[in-house]
Protein backbone atom coordinates (compact mmCIF):
# COMPACT_ATOMS: atom_id res chain seq x y z
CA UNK A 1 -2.67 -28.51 7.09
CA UNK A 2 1.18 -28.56 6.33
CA UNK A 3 3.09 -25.55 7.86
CA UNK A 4 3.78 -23.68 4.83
CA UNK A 5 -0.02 -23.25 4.26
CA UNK A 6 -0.50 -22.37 8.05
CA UNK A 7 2.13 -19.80 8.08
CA UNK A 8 0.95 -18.36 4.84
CA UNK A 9 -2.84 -18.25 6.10
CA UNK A 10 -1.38 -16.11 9.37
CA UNK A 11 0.64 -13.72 6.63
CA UNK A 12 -2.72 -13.23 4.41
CA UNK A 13 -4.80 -12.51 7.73
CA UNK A 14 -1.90 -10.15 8.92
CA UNK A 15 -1.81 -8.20 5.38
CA UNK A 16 -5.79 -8.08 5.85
CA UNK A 17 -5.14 -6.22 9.52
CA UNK A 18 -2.69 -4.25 8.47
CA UNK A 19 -5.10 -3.06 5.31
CA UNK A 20 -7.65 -2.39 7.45
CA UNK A 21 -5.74 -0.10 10.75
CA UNK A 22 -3.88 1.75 7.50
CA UNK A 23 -7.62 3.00 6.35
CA UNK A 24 -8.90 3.28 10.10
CA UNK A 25 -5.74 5.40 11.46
CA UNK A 26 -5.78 7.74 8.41
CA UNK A 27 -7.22 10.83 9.65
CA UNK A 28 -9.40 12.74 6.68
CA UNK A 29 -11.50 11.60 3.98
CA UNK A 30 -9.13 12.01 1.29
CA UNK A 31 -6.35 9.91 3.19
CA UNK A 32 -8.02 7.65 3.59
CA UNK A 33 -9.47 7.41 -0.14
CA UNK A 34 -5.55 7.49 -0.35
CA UNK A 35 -5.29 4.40 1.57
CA UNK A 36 -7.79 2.40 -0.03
CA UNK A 37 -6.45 3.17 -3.65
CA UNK A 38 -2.65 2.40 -2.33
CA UNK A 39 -4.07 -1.03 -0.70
CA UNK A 40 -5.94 -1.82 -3.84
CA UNK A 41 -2.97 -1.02 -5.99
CA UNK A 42 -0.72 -3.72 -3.23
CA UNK A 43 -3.37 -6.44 -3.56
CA UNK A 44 -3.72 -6.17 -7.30
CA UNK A 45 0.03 -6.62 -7.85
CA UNK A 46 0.36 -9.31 -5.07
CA UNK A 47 -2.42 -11.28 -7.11
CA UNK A 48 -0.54 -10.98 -10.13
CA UNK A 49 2.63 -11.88 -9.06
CA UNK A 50 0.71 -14.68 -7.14
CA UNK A 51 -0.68 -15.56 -10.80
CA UNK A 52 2.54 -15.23 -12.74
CA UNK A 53 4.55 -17.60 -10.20
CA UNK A 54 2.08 -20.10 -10.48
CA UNK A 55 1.47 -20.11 -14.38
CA UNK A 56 4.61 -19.06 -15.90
CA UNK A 57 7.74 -21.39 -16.77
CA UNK A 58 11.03 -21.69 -14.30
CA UNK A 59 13.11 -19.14 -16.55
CA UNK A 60 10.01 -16.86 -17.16
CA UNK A 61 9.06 -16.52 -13.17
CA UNK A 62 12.81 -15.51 -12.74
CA UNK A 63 12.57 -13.08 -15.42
CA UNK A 64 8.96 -11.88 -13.88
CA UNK A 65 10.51 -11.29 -10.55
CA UNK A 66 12.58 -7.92 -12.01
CA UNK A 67 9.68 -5.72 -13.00
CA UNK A 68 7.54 -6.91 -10.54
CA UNK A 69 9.82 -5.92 -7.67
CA UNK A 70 10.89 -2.69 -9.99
CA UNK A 71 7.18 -1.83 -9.83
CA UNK A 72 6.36 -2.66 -6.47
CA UNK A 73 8.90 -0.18 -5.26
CA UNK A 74 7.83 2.55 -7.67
CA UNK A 75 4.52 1.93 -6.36
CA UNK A 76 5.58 2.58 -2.64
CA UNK A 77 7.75 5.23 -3.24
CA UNK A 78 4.55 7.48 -5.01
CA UNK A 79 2.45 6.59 -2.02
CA UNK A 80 4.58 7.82 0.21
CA UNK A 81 4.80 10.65 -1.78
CA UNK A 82 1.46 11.60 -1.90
CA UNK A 83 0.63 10.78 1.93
CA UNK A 84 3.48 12.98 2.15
CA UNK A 85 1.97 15.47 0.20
CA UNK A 86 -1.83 15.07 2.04
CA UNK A 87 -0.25 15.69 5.64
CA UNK A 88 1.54 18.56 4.67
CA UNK A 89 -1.16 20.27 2.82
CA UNK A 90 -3.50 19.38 6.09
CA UNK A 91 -0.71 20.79 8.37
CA UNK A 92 -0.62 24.24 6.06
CA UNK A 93 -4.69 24.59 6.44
CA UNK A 94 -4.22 24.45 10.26
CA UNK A 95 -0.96 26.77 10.36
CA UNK A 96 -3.17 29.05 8.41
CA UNK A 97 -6.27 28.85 10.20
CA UNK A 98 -3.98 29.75 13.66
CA UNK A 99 -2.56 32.52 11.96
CA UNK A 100 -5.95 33.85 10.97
CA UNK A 101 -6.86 33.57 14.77
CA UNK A 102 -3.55 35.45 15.94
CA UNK A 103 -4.43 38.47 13.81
């Protein structure tokens, strides 16, 4: 095996980890459904750009590149967003439920 193919083997199996602590670290089940949808959103569009780079034409895989990274970055910014939104919905319930204990 050349080193390009060795190197990108070791990126694939360090996406895979990386996957897989993001679903085992997140901390209720709707986080975590969270976390699968966002990594299934990331793989989908990483296998797509994968696809266009290999099958589309010089000019039309620099063309392809806009979008996808446009996208990609709308992507994380709404899952951050919404984690965002799950912790601090989780952190109300608790402030409220300590409140109801105070009283």
């Amino acid at each position: 095996m050349s080193l390009p193919w060795v190197l990108l083997v070791i990126f694939v199996g360090w996406l895979c980890w990386h996957t897989w602590r993001s679903i085992q670290r997140s901390r209720d089940p709707r986080e975590r459904a969270l976390a699968m949808r966002g990594a299934l959103a990331f793989w989908l569009l990483g296998l797509l750009f994968t696809i266009a780079l290999v099958f589309l034409p010089n000019k039309a895989r620099l063309l392809s590149l806009i979008p996808m990274f446009l996208l990609a970055g709308a992507l994380v910014k709404a899952y951050r967003h919404s984690h965002a939104q799950l912790r601090a919905s989780r952190q109300d319930r608790v402030q409220f439920e300590n409140m109801k204990r105070v009283n």
